[in-house]
N, C-alpha and C. Protein backbone atom coordinates (compact mmCIF):
# COMPACT_ATOMS: atom_id res chain seq x y z
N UNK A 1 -7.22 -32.74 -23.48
CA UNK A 1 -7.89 -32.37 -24.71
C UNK A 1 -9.36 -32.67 -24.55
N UNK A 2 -10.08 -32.00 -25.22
CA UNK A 2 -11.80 -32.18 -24.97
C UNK A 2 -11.77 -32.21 -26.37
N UNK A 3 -12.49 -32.85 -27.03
CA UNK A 3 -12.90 -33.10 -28.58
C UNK A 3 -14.46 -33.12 -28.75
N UNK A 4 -15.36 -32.06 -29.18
CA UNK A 4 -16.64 -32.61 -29.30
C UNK A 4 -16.67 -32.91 -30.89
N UNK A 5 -18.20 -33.62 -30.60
CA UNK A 5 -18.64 -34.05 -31.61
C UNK A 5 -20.20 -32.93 -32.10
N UNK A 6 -20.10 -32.24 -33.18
CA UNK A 6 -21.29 -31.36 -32.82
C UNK A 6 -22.59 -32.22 -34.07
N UNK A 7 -23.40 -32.61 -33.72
CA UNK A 7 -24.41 -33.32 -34.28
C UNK A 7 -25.85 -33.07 -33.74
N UNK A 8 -26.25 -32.94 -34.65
CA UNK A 8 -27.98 -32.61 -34.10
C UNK A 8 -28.87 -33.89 -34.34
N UNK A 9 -29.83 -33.87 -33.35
CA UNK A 9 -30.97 -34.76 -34.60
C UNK A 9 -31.36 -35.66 -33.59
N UNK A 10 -32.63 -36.53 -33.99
CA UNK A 10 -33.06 -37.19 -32.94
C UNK A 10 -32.72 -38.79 -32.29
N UNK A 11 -32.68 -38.94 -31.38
CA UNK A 11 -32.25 -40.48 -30.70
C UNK A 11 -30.52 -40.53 -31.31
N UNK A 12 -29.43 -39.71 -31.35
CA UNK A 12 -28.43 -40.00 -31.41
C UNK A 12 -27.60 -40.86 -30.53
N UNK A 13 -26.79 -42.10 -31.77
CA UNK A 13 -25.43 -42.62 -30.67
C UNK A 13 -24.63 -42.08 -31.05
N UNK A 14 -23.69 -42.03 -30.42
CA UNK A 14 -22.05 -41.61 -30.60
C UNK A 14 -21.44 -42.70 -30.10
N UNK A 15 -20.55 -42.85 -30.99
CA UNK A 15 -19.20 -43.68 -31.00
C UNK A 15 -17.74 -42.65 -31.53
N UNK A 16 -17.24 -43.04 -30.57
CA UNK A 16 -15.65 -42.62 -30.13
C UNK A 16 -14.36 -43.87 -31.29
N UNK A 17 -13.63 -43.53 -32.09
CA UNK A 17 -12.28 -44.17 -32.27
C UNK A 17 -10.77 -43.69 -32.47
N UNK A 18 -10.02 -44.11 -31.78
CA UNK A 18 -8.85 -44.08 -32.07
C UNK A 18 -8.14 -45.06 -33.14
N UNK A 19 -7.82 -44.30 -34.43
CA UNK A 19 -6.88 -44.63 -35.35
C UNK A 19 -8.02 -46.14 -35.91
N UNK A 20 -9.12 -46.17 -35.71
CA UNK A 20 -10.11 -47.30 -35.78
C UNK A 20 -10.47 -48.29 -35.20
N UNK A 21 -9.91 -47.85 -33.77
CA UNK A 21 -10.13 -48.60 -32.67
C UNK A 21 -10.99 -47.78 -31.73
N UNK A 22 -11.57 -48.93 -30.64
CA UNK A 22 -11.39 -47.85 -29.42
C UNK A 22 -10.44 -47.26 -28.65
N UNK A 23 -10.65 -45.93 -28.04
CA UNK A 23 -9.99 -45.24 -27.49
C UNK A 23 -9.51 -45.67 -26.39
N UNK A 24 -8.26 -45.86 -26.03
CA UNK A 24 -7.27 -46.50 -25.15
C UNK A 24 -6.03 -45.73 -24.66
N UNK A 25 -5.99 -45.76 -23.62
CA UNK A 25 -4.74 -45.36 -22.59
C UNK A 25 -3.58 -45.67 -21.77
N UNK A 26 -2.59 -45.67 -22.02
CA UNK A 26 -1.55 -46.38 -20.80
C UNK A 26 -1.81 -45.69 -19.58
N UNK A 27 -1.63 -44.23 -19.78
CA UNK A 27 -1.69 -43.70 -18.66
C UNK A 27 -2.82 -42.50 -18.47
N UNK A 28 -3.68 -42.75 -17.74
CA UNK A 28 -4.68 -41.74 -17.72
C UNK A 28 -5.62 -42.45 -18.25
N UNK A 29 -7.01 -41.79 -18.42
CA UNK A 29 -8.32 -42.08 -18.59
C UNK A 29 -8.83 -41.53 -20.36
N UNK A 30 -9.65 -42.25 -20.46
CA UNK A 30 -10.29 -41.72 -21.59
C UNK A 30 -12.06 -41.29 -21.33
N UNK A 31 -12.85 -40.19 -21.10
CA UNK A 31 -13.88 -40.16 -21.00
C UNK A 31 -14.97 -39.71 -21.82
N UNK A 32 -15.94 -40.60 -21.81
CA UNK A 32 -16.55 -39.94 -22.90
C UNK A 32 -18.13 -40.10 -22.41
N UNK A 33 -18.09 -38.55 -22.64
CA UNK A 33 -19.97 -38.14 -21.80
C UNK A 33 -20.85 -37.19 -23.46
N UNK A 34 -21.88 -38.63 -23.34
CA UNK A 34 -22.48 -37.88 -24.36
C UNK A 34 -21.58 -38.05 -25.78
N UNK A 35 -21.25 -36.79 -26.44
CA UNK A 35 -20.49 -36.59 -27.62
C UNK A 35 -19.51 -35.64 -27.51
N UNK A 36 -18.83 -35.83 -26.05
CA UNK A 36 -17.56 -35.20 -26.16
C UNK A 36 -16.42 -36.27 -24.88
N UNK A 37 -15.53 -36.13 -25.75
CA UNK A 37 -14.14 -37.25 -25.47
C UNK A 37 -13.09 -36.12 -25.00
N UNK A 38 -12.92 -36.48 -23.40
CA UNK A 38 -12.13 -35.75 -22.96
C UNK A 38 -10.43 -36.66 -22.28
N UNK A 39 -9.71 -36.06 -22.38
CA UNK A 39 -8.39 -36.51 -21.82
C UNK A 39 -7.13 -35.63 -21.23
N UNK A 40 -6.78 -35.71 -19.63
CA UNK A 40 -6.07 -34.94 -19.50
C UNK A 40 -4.30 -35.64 -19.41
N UNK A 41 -3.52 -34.43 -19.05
CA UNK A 41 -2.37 -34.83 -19.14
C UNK A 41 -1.63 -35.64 -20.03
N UNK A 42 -2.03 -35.02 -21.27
CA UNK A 42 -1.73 -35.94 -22.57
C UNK A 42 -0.31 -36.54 -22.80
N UNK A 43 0.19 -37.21 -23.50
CA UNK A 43 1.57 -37.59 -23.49
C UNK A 43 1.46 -37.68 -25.59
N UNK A 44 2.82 -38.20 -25.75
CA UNK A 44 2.38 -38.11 -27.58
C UNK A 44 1.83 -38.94 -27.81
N UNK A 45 2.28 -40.66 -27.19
CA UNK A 45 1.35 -41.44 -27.79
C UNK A 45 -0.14 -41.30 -27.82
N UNK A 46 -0.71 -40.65 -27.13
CA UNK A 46 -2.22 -40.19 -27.59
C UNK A 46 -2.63 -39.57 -28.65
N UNK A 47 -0.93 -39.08 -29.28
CA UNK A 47 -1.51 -38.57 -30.83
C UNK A 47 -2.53 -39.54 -31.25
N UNK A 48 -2.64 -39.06 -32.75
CA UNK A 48 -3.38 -39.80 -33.50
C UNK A 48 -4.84 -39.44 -33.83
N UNK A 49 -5.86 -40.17 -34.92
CA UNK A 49 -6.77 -39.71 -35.66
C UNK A 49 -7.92 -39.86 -35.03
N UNK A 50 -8.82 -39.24 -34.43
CA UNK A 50 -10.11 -39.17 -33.36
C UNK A 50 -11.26 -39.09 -33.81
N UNK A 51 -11.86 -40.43 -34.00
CA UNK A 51 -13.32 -39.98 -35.17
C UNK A 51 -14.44 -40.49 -34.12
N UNK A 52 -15.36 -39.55 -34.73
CA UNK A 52 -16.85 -39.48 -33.69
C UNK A 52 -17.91 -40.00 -35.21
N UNK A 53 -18.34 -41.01 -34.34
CA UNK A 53 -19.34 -41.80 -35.72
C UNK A 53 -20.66 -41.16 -34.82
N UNK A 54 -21.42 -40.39 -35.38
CA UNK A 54 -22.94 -40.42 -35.06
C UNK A 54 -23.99 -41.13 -36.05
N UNK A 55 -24.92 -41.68 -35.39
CA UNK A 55 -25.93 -42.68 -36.62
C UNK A 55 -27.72 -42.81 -35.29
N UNK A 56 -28.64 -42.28 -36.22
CA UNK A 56 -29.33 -42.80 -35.62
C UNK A 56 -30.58 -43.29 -36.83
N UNK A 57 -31.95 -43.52 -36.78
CA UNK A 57 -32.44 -44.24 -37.72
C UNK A 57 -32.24 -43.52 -39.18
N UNK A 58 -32.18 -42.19 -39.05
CA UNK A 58 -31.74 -41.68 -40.45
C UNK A 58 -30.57 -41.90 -41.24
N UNK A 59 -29.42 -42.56 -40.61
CA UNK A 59 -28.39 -42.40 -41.33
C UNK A 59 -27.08 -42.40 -39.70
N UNK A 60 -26.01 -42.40 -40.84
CA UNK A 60 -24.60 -42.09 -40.12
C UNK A 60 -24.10 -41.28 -40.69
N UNK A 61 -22.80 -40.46 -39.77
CA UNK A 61 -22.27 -39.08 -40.46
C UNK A 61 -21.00 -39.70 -39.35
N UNK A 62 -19.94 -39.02 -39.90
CA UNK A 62 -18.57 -38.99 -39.03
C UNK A 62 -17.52 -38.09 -39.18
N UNK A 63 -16.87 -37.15 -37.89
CA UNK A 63 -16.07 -36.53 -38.14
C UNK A 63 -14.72 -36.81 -37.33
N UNK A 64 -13.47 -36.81 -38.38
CA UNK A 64 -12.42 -37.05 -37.70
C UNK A 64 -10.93 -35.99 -37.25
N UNK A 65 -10.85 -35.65 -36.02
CA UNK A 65 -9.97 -34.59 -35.52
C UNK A 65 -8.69 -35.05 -35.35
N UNK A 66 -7.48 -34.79 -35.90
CA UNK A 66 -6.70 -34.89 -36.10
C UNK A 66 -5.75 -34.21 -34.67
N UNK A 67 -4.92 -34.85 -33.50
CA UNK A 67 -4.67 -34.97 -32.97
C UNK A 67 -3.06 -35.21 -32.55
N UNK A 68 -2.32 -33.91 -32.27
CA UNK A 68 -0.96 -33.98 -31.97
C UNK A 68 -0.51 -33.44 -31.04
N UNK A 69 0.65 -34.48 -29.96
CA UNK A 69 0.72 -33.93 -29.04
C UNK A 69 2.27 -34.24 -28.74
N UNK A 70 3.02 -32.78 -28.72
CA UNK A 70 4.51 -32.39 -28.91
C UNK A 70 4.97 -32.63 -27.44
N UNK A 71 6.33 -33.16 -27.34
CA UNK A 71 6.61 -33.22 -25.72
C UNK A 71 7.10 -32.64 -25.64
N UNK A 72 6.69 -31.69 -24.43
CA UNK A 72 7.70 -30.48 -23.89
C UNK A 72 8.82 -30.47 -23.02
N UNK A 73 9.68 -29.65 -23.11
CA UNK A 73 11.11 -29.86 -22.70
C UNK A 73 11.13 -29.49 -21.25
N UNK A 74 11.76 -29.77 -20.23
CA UNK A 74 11.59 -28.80 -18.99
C UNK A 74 12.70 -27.63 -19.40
N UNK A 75 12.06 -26.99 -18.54
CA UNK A 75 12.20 -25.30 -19.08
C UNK A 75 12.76 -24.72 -17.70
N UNK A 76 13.17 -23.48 -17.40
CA UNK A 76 13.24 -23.03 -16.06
C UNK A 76 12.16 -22.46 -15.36
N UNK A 77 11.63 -22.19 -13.96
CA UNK A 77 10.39 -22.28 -13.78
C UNK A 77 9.56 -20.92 -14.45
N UNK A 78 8.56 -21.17 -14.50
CA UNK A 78 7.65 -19.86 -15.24
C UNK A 78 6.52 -19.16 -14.06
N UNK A 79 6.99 -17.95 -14.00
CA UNK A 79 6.11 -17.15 -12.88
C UNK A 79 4.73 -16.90 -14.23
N UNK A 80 3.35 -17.28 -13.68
CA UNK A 80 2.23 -17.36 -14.07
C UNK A 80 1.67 -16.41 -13.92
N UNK A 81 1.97 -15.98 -12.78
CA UNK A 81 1.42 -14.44 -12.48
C UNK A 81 2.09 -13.47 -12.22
N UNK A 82 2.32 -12.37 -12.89
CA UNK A 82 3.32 -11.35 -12.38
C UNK A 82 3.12 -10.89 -10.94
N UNK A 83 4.08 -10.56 -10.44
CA UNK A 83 3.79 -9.79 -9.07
C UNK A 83 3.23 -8.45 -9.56
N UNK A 84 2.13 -7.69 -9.15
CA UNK A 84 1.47 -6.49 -8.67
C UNK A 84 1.75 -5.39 -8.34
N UNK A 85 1.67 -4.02 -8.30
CA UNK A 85 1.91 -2.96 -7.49
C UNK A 85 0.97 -3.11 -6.27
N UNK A 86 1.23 -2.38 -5.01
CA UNK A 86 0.52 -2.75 -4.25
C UNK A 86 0.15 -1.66 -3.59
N UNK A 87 -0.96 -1.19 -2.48
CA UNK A 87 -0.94 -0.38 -1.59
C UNK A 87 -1.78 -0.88 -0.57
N UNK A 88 -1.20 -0.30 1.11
CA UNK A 88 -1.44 -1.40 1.68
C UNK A 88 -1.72 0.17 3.21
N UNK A 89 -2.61 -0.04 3.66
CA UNK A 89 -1.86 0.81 4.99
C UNK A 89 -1.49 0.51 6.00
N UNK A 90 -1.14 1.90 6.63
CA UNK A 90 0.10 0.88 7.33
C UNK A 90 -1.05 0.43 9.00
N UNK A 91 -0.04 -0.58 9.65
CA UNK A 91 -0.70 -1.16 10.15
C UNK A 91 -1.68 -2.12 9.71
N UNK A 92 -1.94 -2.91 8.68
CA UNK A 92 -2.40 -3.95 8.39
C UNK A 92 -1.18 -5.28 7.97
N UNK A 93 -2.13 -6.01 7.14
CA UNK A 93 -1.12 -7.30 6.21
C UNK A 93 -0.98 -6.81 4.85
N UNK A 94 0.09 -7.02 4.40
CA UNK A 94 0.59 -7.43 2.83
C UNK A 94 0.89 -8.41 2.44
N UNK A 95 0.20 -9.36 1.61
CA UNK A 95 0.05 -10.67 0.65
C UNK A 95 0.81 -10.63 -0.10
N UNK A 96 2.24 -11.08 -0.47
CA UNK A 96 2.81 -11.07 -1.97
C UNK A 96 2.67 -12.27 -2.25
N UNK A 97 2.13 -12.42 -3.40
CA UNK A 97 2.14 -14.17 -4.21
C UNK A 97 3.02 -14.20 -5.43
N UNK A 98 3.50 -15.20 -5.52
CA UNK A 98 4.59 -15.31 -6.77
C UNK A 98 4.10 -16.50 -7.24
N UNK A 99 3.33 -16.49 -8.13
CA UNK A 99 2.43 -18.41 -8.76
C UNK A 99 3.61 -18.80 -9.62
N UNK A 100 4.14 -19.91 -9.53
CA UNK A 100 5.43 -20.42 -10.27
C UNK A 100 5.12 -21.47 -10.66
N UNK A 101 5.10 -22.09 -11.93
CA UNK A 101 5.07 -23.42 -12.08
C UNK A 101 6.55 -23.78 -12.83
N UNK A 102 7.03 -25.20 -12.25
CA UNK A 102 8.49 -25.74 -12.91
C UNK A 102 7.95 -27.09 -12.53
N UNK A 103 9.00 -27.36 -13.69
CA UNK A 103 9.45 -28.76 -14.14
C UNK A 103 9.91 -29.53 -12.88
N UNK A 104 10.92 -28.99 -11.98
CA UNK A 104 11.80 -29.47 -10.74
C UNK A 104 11.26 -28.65 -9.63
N UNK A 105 11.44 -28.85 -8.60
CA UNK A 105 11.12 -28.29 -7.39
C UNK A 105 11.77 -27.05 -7.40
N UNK A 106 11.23 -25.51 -7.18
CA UNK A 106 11.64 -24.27 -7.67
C UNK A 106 12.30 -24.21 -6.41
N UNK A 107 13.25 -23.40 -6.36
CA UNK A 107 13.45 -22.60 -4.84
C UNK A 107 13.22 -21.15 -5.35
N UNK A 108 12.81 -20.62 -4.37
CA UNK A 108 11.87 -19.18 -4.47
C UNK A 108 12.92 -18.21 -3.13
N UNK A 109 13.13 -17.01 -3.54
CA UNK A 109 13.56 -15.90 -3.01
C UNK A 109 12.91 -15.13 -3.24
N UNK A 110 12.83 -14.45 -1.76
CA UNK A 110 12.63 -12.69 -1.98
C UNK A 110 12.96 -11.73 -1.74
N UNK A 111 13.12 -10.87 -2.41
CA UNK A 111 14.09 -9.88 -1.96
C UNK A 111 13.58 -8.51 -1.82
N UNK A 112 13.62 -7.38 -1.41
CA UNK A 112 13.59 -6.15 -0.73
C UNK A 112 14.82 -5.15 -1.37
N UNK A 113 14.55 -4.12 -2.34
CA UNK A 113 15.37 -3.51 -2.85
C UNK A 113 15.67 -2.14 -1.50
N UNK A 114 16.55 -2.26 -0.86
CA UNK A 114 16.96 -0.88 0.08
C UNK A 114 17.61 0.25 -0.48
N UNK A 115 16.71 1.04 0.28
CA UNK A 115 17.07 2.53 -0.02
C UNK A 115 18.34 3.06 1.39
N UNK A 116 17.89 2.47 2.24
CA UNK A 116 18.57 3.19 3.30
C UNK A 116 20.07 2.72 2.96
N UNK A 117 20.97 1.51 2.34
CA UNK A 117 21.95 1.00 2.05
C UNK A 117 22.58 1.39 0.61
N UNK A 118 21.46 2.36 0.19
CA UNK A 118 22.45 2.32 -0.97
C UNK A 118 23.67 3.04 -1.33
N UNK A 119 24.56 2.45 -2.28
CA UNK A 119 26.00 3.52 -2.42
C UNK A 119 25.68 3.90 -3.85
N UNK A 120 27.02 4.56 -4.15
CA UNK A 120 27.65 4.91 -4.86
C UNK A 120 28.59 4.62 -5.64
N UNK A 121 29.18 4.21 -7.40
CA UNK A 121 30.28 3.55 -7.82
C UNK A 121 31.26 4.78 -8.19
N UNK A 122 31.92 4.59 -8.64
CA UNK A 122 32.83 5.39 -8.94
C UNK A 122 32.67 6.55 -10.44
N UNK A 123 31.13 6.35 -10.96
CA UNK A 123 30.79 6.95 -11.91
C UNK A 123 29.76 7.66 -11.22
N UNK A 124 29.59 7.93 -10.10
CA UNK A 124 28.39 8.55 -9.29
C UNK A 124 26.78 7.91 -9.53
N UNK A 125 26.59 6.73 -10.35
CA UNK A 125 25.68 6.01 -10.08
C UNK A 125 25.32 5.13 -8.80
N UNK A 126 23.59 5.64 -8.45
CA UNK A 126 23.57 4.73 -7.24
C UNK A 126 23.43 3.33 -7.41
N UNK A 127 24.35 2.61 -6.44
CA UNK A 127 23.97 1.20 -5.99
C UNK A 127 23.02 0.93 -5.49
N UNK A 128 21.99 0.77 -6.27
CA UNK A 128 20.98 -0.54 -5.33
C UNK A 128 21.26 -1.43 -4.33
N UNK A 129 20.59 -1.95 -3.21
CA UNK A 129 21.42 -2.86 -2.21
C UNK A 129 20.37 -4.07 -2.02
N UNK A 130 20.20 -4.95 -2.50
CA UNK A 130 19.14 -6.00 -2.13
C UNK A 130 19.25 -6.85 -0.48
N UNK A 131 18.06 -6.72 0.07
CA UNK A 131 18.31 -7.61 1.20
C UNK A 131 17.56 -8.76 0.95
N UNK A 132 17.69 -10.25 1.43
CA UNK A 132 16.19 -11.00 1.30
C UNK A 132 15.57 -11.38 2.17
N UNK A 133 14.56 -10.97 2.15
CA UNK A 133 13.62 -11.28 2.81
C UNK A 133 12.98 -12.81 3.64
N UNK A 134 13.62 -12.73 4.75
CA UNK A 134 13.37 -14.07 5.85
C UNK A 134 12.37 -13.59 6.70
N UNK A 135 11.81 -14.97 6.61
CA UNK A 135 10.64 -15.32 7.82
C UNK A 135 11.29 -15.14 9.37
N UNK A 136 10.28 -14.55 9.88
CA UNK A 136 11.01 -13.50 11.37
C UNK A 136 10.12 -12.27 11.45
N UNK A 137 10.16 -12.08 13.00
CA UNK A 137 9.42 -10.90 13.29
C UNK A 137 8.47 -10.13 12.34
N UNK A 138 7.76 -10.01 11.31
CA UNK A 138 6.65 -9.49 11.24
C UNK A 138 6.25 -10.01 9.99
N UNK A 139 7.64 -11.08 9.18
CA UNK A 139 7.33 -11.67 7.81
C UNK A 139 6.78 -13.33 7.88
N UNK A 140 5.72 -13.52 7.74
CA UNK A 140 5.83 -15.34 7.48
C UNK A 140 5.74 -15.90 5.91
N UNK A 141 6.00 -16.96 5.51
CA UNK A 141 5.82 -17.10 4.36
C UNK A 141 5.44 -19.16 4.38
N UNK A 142 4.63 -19.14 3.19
CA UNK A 142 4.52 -20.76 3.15
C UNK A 142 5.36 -21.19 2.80
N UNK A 143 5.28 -22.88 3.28
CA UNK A 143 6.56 -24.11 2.97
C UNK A 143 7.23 -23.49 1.94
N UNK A 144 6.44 -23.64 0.53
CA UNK A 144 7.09 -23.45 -0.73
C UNK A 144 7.23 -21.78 -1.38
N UNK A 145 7.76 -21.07 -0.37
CA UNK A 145 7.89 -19.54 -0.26
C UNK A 145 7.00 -18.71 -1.27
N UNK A 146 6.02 -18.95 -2.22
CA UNK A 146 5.29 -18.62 -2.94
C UNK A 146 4.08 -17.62 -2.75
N UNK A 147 3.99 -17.49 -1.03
CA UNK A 147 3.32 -16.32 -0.56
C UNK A 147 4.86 -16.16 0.17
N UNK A 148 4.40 -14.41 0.80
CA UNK A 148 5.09 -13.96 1.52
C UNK A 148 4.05 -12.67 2.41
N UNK A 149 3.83 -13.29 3.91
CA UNK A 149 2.69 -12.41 4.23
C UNK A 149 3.50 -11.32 5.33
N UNK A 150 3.78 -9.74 5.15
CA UNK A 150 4.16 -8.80 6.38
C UNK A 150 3.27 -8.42 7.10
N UNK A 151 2.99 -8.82 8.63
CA UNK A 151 2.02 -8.24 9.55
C UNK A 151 2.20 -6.83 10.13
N UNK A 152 0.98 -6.43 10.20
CA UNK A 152 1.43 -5.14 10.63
C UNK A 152 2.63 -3.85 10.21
N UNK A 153 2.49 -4.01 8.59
CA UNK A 153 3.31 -3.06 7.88
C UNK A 153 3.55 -1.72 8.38
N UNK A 154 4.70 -1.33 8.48
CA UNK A 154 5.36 0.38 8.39
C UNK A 154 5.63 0.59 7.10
N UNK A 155 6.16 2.12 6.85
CA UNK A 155 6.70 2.57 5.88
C UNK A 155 8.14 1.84 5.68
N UNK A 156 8.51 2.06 6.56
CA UNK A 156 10.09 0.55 6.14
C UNK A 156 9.95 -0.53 5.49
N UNK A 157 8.36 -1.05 5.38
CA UNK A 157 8.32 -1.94 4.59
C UNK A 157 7.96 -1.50 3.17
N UNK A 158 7.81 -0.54 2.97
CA UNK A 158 7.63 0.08 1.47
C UNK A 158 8.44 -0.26 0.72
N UNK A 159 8.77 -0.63 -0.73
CA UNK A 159 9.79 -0.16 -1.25
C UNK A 159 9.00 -1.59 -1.99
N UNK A 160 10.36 -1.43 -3.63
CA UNK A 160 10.09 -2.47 -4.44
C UNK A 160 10.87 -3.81 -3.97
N UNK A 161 10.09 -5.43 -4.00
CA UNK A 161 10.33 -6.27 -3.72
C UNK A 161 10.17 -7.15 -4.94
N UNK A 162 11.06 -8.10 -4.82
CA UNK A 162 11.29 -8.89 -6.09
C UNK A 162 11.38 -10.00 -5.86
N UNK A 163 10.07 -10.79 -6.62
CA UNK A 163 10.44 -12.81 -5.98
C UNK A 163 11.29 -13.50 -7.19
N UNK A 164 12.15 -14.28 -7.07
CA UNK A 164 13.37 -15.21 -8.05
C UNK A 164 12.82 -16.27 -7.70
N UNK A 165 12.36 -17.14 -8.73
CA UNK A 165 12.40 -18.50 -9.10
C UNK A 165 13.14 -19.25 -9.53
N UNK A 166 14.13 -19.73 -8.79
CA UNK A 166 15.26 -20.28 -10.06
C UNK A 166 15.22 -22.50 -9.71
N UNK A 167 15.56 -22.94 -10.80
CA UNK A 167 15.55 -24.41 -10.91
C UNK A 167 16.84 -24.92 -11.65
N UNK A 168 17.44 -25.89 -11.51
CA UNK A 168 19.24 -25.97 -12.29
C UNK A 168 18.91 -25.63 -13.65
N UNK A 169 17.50 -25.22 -14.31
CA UNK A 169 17.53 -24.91 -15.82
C UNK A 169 17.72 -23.46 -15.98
N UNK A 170 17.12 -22.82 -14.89
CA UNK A 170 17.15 -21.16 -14.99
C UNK A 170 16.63 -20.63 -13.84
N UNK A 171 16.26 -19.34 -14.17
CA UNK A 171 15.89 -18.69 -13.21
C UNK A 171 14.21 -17.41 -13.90
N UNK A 172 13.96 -16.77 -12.98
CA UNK A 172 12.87 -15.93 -13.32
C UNK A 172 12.88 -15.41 -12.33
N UNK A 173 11.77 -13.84 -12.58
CA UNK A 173 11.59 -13.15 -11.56
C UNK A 173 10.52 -12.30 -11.96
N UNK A 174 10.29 -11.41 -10.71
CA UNK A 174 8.93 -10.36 -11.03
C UNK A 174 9.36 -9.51 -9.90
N UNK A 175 9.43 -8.20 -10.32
CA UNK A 175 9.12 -7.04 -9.28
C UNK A 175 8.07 -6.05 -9.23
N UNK A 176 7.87 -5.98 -7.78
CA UNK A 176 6.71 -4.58 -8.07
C UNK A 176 7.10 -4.24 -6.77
N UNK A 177 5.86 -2.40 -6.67
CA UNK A 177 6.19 -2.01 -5.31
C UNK A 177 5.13 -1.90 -4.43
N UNK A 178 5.71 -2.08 -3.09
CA UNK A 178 4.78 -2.09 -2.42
C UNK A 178 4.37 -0.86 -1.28
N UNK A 179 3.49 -0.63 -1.21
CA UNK A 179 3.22 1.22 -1.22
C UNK A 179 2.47 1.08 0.40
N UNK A 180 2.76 1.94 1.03
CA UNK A 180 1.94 1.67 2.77
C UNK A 180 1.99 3.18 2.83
N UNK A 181 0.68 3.48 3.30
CA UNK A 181 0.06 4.61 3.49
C UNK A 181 -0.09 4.72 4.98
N UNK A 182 -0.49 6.37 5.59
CA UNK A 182 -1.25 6.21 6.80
C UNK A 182 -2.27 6.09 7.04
N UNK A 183 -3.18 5.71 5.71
CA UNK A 183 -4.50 5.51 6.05
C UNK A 183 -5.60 6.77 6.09
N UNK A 184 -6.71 6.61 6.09
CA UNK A 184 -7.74 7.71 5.60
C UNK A 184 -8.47 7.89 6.85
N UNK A 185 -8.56 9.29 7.35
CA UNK A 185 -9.68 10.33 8.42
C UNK A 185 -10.54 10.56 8.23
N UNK A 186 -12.03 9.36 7.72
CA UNK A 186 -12.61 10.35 7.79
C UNK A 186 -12.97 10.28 6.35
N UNK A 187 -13.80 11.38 5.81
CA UNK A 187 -14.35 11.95 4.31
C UNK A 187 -14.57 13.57 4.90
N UNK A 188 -14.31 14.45 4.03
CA UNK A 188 -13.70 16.07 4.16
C UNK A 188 -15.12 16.56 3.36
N UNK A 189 -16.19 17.40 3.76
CA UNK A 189 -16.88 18.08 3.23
C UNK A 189 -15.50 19.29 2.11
N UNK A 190 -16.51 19.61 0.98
CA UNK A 190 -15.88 20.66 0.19
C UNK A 190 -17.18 22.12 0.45
């Protein structure tokens, strides 16, 4: 939380209180630059009533910000950034990033929707066929699978790919596609 204090005027002090004390922490810092009181990673006991006393030879003035802070539940992880459409040509790299933040250590999949595998059910709808996508021959990906880099893309690597985030609370996901061209000859007089 950042709390300013907005006051004009000349030779100002500022003073900081909590609930009519000074401002105090179990865990974490309390800082205060100038006339603004900052604090991260709040917890609830930092609720509470936040008054900024300004006074200089003219007088004192004080304003007090009222301060609540709800604890949040862990949740299943939350993709931050959707995955992208992409186009890429071929013969270069493709970057997929999946930004995930969770509560527990996520495990991350990716998967590759195939065309060349797909069937048929018994209502003549096609089956989709997912493969996932492992590190090997032209894919690497970091520790915490959150990139996924293909070197030297073909058209086989085209198609829509989908990263899963899942944690024992849930799961998430994002798909997009990823598009590989042969690349441009040139500029064409008209």
């Amino acid at each position: 939380a950042e709390l300013k204090c907005q006051a004009r005027g000349p030779n100002l002090n500022t003073t900081w209180f909590k609930d009519g004390e000074k401002p105090a922490r179990h865990l974490g810092d309390v800082r205060i630059k100038g006339a603004t009181l900052k604090m991260e990673n709040l917890v609830p006991t930092d609720s509470g009533n936040y008054t900024c006393v300004v006074n200089n030879a003219h007088g004192s003035i004080n304003h007090t910000y009222v301060l609540e802070v709800i604890e949040r539940l862990p949740s299943r992880p939350i993709i931050n950034k959707e995955l992208s459409n992409r186009t890429v040509v071929q013969g270069t790299n493709a970057k997929l990033q999946c930004s995930v933040i969770s509560d527990q250590v996520p495990y991350i999949t990716w998967l590759k929707h195939s065309t060349r595998y797909n069937g048929v059910d018994n209502e003549g709808n096609i089956i989709d066929r997912l493969l996932i996508i492992k590190e090997g021959g032209n894919i690497t990906s970091t520790e915490d699978r959150q990139v996924v880099v293909l070197t030297n893309v073909t058209e086989n690597d085209a198609g829509w790919c989908t990263c899963i985030a899942a944690n024992s609370l849930g799961t998430s996901s994002s798909t997009a596609y990823l598009n590989v061209t042969e690349g441009f000859c040139g500029t064409s007089k008209l």
